[in-house]
C-alpha atoms as a PDB file:
ATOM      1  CA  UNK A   1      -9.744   9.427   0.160  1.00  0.00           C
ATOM      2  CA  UNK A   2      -6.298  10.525   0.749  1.00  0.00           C
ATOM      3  CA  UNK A   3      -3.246   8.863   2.101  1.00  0.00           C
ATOM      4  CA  UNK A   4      -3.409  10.856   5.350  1.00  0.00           C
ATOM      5  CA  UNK A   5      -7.130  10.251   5.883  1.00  0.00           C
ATOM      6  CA  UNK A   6      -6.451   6.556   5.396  1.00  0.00           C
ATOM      7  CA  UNK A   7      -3.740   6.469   7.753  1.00  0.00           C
ATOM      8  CA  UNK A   8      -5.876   8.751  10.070  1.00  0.00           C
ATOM      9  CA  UNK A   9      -8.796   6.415  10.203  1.00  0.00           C
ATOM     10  CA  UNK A  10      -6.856   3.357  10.552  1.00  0.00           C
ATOM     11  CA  UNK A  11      -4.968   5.235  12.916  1.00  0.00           C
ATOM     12  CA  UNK A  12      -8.425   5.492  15.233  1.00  0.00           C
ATOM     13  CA  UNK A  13      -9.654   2.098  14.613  1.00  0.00           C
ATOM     14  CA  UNK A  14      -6.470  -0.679  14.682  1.00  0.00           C
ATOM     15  CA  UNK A  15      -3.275  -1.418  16.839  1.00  0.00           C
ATOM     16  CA  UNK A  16      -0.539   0.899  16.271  1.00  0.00           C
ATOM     17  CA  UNK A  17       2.055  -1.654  15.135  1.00  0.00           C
ATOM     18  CA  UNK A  18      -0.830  -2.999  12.395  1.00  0.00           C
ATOM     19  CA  UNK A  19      -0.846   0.006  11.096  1.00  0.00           C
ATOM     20  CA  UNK A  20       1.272   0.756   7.804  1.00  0.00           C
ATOM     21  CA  UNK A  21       4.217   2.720   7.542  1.00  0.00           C
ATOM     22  CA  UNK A  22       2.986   4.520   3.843  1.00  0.00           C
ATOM     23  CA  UNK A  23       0.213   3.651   1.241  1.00  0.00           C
ATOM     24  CA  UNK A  24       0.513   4.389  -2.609  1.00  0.00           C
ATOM     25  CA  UNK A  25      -3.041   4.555  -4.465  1.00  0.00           C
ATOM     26  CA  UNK A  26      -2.775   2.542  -7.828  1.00  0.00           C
ATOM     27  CA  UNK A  27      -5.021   2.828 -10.693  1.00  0.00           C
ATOM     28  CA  UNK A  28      -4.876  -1.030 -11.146  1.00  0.00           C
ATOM     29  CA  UNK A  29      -3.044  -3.904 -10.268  1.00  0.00           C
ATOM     30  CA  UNK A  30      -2.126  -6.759 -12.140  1.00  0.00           C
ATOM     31  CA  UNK A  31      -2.681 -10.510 -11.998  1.00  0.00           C
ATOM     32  CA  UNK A  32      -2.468 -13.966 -13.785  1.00  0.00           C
ATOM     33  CA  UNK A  33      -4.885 -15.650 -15.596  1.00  0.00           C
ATOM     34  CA  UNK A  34      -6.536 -17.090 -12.814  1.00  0.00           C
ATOM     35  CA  UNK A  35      -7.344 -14.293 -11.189  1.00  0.00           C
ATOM     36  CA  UNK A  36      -4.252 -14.193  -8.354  1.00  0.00           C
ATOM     37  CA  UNK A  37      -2.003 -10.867  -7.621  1.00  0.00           C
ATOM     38  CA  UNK A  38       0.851 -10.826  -9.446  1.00  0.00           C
ATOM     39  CA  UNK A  39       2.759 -10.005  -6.399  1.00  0.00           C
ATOM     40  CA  UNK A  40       6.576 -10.090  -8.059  1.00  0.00           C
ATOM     41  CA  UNK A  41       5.304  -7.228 -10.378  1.00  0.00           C
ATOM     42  CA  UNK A  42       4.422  -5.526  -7.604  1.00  0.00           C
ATOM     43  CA  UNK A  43       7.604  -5.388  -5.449  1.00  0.00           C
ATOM     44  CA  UNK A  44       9.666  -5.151  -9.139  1.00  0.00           C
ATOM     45  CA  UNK A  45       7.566  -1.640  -9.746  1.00  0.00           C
ATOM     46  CA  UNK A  46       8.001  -0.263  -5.973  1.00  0.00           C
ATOM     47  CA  UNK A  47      11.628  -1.867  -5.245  1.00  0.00           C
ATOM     48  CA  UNK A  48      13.194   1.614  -5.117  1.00  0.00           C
ATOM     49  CA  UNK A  49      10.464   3.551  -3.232  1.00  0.00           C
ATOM     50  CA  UNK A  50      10.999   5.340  -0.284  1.00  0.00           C
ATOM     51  CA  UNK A  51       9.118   6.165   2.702  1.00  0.00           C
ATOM     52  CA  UNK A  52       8.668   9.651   2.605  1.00  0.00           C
ATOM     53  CA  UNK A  53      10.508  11.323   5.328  1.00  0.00           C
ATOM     54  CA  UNK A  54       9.024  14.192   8.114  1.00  0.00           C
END
């Protein structure tokens, strides 16, 4: 699947406003030792992205 197929078939299928702005495919994320997203990781590796623009 590809980012503008995602946002196509959301697109179809929820609210406008629900639906998101960009997606980035990862190959993994990370998380703690009990199993819970390591969510700070996450904004610290995407902090400087940048919607791309039309």
């Amino acid at each position: 699947m590809t980012r503008d197929e995602l946002l196509g078939y959301l697109g179809e299928r929820v609210a406008k406003w629900r639906v998101p702005d960009d997606v980035v495919f990862v190959d993994q994320l990370q998380h703690t030792a009990t199993g819970k997203l390591l969510k700070t990781r996450l904004r610290d590796q995407y902090r400087d992205y940048r919607l791309p623009t039309a």
